[in-house]
N, C-alpha and C. Protein backbone atom coordinates (compact mmCIF):
# COMPACT_ATOMS: atom_id res chain seq x y z
N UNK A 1 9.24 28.31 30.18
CA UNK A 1 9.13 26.88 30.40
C UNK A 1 8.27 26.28 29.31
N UNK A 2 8.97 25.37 28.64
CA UNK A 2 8.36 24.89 27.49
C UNK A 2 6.99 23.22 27.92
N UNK A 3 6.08 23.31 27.51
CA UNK A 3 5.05 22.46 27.85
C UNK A 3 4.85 21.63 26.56
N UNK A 4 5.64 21.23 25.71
CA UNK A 4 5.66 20.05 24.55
C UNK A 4 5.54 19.28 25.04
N UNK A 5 4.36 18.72 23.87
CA UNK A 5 3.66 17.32 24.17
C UNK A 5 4.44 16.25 23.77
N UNK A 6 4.70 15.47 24.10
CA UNK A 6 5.53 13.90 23.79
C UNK A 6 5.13 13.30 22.52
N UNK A 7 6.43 13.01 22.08
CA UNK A 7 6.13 12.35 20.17
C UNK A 7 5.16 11.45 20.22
N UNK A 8 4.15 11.79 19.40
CA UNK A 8 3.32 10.41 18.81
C UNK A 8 3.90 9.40 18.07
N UNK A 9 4.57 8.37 18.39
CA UNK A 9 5.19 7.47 18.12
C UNK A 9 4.40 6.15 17.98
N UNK A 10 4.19 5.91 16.74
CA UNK A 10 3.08 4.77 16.03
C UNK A 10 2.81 3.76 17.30
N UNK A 11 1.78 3.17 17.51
CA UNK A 11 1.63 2.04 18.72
C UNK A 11 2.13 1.07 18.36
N UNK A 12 2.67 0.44 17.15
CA UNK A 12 3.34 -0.81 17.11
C UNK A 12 4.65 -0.72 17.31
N UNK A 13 4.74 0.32 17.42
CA UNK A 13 6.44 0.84 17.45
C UNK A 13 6.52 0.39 19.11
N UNK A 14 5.66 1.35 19.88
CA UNK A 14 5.74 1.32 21.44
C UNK A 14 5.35 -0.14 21.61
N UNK A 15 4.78 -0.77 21.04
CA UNK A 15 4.57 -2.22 21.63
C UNK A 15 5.57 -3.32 21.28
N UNK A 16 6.20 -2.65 20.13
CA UNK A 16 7.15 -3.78 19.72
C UNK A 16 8.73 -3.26 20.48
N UNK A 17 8.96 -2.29 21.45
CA UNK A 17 9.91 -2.03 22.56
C UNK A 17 9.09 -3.20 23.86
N UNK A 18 7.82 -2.72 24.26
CA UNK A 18 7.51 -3.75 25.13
C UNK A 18 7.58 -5.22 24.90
N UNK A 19 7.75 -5.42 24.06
CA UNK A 19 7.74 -7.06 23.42
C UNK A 19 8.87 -6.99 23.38
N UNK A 20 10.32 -6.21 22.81
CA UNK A 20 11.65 -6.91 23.07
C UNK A 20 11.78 -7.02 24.36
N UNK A 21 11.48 -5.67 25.35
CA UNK A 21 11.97 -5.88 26.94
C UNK A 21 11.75 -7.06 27.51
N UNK A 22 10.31 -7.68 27.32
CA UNK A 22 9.83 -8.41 27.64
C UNK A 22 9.98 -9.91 27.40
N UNK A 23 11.34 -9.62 26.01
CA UNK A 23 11.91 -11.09 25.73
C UNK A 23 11.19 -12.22 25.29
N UNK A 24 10.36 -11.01 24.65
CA UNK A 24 8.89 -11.75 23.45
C UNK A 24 9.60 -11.69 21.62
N UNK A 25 10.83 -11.88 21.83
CA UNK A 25 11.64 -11.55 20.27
C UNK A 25 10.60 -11.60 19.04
N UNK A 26 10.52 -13.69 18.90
CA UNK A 26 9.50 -12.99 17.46
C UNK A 26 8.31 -12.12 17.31
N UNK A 27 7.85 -12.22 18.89
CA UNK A 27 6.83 -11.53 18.51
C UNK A 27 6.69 -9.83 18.50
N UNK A 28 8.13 -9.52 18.61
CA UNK A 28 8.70 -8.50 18.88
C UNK A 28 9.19 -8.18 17.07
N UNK A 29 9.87 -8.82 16.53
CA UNK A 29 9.64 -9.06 14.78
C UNK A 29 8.89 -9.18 14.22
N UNK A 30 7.46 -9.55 14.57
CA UNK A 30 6.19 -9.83 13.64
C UNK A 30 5.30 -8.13 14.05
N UNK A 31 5.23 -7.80 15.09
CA UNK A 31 4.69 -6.33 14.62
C UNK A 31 5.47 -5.49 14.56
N UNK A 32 7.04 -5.44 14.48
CA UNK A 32 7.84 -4.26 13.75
C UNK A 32 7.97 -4.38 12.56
N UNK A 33 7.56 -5.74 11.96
CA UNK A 33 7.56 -5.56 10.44
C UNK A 33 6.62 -5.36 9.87
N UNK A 34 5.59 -5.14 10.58
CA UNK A 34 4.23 -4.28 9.88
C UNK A 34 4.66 -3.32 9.48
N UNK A 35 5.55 -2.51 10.97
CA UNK A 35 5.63 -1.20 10.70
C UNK A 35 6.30 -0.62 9.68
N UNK A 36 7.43 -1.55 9.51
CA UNK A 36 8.81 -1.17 8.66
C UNK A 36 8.34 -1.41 7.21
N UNK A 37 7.04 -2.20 7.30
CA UNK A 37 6.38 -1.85 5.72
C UNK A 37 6.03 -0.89 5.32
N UNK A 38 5.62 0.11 6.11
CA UNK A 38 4.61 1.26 6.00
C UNK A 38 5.84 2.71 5.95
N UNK A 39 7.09 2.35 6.30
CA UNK A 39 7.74 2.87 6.80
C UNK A 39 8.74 3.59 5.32
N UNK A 40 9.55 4.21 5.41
CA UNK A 40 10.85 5.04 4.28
C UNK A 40 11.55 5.64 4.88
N UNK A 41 12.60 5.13 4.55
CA UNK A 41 13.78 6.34 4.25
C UNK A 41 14.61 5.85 5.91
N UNK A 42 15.02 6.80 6.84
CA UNK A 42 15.77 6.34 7.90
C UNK A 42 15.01 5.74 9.11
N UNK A 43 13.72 6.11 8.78
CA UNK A 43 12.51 5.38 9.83
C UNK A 43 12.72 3.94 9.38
N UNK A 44 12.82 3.82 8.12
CA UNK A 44 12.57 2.36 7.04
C UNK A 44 14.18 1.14 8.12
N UNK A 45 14.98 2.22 8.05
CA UNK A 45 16.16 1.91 8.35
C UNK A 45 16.02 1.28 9.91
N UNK A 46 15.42 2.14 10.72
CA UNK A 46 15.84 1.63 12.01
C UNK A 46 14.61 0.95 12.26
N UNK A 47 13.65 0.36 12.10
CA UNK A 47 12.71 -0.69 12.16
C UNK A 47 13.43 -2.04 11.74
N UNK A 48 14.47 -2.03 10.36
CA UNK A 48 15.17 -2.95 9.91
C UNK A 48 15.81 -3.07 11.10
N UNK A 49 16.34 -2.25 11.49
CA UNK A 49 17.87 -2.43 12.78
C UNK A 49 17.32 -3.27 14.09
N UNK A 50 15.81 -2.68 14.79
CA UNK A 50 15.09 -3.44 15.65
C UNK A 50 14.69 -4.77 15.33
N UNK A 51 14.51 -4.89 13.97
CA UNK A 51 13.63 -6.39 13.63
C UNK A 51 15.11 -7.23 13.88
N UNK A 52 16.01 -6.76 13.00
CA UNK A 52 17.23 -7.62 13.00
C UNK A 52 17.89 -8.07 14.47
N UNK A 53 17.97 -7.14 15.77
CA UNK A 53 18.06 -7.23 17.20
C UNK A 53 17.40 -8.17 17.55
N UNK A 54 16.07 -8.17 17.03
CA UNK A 54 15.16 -8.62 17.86
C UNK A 54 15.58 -10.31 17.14
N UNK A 55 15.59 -10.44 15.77
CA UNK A 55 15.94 -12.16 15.54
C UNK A 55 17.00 -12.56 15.56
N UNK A 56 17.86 -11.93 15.98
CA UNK A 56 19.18 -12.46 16.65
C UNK A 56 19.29 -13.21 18.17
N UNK A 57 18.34 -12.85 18.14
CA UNK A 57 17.52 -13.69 20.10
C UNK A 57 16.75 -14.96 19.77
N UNK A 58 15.79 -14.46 18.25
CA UNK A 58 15.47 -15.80 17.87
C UNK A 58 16.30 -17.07 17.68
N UNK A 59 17.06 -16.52 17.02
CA UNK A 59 17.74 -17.35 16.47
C UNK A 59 18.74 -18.11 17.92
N UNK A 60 19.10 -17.40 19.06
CA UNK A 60 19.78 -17.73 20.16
C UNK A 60 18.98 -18.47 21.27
N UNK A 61 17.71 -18.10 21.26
CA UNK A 61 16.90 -19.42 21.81
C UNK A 61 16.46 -20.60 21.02
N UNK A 62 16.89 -20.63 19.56
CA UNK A 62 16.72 -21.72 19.07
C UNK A 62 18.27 -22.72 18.56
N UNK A 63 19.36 -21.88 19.66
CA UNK A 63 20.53 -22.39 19.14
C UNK A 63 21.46 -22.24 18.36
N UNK A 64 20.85 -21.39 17.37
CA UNK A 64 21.18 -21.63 15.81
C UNK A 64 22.66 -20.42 16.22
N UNK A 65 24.12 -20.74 16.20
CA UNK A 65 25.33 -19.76 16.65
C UNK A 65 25.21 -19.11 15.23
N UNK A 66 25.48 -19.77 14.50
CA UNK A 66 25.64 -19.31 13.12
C UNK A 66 24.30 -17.95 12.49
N UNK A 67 23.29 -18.17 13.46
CA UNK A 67 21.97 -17.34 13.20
C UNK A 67 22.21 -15.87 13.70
N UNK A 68 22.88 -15.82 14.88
CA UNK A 68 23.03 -15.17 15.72
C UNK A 68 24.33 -14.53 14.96
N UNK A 69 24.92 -14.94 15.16
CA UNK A 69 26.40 -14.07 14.34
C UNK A 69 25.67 -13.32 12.80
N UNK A 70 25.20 -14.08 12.24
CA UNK A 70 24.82 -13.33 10.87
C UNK A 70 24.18 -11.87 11.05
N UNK A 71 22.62 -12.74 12.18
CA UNK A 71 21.79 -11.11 12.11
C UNK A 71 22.41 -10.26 13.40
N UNK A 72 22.93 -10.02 14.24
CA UNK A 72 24.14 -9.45 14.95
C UNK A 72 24.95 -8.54 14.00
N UNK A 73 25.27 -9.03 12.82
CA UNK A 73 26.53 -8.38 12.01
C UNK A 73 25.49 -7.28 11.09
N UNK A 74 24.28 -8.00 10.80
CA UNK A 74 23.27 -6.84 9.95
C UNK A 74 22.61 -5.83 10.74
N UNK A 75 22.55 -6.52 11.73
CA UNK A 75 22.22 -5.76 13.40
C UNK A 75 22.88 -3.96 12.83
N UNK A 76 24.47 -4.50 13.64
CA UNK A 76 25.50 -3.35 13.48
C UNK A 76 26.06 -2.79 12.58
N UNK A 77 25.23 -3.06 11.16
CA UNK A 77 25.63 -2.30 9.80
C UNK A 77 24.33 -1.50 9.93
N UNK A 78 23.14 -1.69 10.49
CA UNK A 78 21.75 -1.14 9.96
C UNK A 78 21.93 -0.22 11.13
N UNK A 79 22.42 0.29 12.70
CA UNK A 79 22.27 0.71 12.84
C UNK A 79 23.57 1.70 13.39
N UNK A 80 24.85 1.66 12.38
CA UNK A 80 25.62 2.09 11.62
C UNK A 80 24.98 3.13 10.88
N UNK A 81 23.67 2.58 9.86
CA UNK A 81 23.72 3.25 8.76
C UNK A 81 22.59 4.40 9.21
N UNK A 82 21.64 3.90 10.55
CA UNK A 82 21.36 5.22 10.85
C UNK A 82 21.67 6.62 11.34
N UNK A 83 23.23 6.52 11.85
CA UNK A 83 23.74 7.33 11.51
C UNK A 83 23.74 8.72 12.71
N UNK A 84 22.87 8.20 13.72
CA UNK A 84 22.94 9.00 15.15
C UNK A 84 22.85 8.20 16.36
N UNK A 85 22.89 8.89 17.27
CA UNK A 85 23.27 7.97 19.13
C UNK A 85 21.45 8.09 19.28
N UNK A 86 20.48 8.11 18.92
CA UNK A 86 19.38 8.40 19.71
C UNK A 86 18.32 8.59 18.21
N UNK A 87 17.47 7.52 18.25
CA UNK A 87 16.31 8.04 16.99
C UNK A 87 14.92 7.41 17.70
N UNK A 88 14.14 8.12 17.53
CA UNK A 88 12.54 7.74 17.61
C UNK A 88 12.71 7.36 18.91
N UNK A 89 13.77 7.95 19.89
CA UNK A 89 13.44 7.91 21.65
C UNK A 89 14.69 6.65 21.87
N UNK A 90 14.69 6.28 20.95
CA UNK A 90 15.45 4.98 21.42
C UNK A 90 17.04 5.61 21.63
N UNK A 91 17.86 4.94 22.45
CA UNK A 91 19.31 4.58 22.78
C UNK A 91 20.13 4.10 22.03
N UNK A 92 20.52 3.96 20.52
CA UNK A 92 20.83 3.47 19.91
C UNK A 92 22.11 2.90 20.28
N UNK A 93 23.19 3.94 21.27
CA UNK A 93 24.64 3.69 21.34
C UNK A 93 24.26 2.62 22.47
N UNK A 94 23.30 3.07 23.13
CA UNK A 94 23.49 1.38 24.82
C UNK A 94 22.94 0.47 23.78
N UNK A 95 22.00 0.19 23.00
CA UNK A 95 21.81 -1.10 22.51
C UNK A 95 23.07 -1.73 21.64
N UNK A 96 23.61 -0.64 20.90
CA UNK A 96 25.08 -1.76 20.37
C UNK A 96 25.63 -1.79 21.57
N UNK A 97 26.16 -1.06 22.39
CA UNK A 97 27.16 -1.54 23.53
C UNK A 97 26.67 -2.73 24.12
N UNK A 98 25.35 -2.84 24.02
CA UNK A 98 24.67 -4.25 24.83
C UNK A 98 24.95 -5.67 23.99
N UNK A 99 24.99 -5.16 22.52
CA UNK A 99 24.77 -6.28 21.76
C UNK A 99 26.43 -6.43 21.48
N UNK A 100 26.61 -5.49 21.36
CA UNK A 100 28.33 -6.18 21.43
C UNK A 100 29.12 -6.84 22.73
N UNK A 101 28.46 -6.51 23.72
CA UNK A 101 28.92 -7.03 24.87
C UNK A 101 28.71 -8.83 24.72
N UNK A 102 27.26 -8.98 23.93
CA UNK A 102 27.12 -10.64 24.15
C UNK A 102 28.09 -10.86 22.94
N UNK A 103 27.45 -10.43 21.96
CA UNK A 103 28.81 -10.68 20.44
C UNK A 103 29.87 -11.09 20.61
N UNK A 104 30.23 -9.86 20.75
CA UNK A 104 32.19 -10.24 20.60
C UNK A 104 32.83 -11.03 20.99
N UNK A 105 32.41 -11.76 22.13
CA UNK A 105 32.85 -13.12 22.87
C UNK A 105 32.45 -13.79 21.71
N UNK A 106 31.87 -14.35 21.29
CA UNK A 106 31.50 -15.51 20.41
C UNK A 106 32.24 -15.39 18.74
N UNK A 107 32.30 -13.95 18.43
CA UNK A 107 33.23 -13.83 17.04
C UNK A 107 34.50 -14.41 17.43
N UNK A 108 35.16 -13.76 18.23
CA UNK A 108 36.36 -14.15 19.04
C UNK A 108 36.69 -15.40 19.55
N UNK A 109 35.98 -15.94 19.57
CA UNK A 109 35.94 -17.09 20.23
C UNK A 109 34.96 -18.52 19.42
N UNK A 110 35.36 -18.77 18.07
CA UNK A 110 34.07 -19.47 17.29
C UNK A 110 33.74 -20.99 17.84
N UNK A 111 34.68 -21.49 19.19
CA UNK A 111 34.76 -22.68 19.81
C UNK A 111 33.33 -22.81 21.16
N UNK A 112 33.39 -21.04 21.33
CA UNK A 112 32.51 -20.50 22.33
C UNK A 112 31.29 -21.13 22.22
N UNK A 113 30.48 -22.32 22.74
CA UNK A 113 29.12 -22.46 22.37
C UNK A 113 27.83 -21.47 22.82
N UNK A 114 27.00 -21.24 22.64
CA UNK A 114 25.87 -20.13 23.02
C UNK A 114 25.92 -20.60 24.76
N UNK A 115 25.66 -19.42 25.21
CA UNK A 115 25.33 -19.62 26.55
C UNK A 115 23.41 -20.68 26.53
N UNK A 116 23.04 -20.50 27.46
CA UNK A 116 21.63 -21.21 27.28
C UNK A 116 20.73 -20.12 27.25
N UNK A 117 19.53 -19.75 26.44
CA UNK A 117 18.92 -18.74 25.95
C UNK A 117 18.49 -17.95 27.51
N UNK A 118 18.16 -18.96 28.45
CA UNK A 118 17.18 -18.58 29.96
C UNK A 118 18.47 -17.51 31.06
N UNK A 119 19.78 -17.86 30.40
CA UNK A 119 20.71 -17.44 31.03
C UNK A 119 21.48 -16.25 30.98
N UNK A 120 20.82 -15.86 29.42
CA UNK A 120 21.22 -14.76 28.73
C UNK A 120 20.50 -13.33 29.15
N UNK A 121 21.58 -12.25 29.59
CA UNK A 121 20.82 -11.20 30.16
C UNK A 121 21.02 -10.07 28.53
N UNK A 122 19.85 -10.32 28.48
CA UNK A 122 19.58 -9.78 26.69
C UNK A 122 19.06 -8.17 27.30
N UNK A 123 19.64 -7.31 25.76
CA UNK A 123 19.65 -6.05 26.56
C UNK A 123 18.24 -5.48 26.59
N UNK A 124 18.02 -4.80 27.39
CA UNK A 124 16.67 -3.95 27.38
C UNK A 124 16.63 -2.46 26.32
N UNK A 125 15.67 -2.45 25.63
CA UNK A 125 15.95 -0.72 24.78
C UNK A 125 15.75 -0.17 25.65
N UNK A 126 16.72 0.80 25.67
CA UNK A 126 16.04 2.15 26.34
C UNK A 126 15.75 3.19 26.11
N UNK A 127 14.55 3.58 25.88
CA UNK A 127 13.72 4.80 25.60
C UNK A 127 13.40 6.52 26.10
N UNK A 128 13.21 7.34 25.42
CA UNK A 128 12.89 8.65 26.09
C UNK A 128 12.18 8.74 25.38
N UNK A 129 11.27 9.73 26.31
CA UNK A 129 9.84 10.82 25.61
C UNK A 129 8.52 9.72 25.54
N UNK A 130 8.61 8.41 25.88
CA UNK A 130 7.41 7.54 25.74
C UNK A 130 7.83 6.76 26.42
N UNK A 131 6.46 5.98 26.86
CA UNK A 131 6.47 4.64 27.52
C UNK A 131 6.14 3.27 26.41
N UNK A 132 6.88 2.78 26.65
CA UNK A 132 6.63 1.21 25.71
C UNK A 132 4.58 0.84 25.90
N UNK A 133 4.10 0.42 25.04
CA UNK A 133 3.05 0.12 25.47
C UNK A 133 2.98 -1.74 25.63
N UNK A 134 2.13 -1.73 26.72
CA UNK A 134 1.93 -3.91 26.86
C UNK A 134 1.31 -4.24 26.09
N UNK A 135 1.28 -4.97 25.16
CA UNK A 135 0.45 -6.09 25.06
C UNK A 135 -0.60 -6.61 25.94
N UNK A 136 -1.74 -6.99 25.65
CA UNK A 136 -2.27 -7.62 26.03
C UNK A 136 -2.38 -9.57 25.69
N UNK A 137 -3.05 -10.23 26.89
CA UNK A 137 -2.53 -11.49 26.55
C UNK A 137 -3.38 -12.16 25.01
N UNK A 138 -4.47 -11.19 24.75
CA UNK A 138 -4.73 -12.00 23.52
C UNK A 138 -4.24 -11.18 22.31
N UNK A 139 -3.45 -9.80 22.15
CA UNK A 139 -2.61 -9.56 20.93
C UNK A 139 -1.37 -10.47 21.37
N UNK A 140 -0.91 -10.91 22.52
CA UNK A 140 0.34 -11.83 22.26
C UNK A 140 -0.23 -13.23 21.58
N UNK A 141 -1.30 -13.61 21.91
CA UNK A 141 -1.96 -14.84 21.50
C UNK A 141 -2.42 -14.68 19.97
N UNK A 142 -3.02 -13.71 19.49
CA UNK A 142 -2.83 -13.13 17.83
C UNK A 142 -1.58 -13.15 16.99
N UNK A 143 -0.24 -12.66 17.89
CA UNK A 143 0.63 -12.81 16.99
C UNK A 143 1.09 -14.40 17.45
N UNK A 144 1.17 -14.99 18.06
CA UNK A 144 1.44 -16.26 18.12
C UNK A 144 0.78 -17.23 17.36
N UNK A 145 -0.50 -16.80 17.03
CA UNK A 145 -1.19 -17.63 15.86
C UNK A 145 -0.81 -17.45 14.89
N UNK A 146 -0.42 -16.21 14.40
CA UNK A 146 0.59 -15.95 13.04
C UNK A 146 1.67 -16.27 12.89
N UNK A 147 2.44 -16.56 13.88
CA UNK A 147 3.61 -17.20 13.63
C UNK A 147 3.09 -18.71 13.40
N UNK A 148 2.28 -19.38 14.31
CA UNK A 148 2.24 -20.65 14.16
C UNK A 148 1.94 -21.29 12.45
N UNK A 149 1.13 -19.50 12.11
CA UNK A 149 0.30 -20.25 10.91
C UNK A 149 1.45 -20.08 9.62
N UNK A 150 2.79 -18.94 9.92
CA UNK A 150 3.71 -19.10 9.12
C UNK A 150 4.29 -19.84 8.64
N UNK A 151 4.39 -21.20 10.35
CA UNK A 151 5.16 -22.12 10.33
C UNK A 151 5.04 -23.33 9.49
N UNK A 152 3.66 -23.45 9.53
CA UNK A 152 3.04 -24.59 8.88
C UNK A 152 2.95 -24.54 7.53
């Protein structure tokens, strides 16, 4: 009976799964792209694939159809190019099946307007070997100041 310890999997990694579940998108993009700085090679790759998931929601609570179709399509080339069903714990094959489930209606359909962002059952990652870690309310309030201060 084997007693292996569970992957040490960077904490922004585990927090930036709790921040998509949680339907915290950008702020779910602003600490995976820390990571994906620090990051190479197919790790480099699927941080791109999460950031891109994750602003394709941005872009769908702010309306933007045309936003959503773009990073959706870089979505499913980046995690295409990683190249297995399962990396760093994550589900890779249920998250495209999830994201193609909202997709394809709308390629198919370019008359289709966005559903309303509150209505949208956006997919959850799903993970093995770790638990997502929370946020707390003042790192959500940290990265929200960084976005604000992007904005300006």
């Amino acid at each position: 009976m084997s007693s292996a310890a569970p992957p040490n999997f960077p904490e922004r990694y585990r927090k930036g799964v709790w921040l998509f579940n949680q339907r915290y998108f950008f702020e779910c993009h602003e600490i995976l792209e820390a990571e994906w700085r620090d990051a190479a090679g197919k790790e480099k790759l699927f941080y791109q694939m999460l950031i891109h998931a994750a602003v394709t929601f941005v872009h769908w609570e702010n309306g933007n159809r045309k936003g959503v179709l773009s990073l959706a399509h870089t979505f499913d080339q980046k995690a295409a190019a990683v190249g297995c069903d399962e990396f760093m714990g994550l589900n890779i094959v249920h998250l495209r099946a999830d994201m193609h489930a909202l997709i394809d209606p709308l390629r198919a359909s370019p008359d289709l307007p966005l559903q309303a962002f509150a209505e949208v059952a956006t997919p959850v990652l799903a993970v093995n070997g770790f638990v997502p870690l929370e946020c707390s309310e003042h790192e959500l309030a940290v990265l929200s100041r960084e976005i604000k201060e992007e904005q300006d």
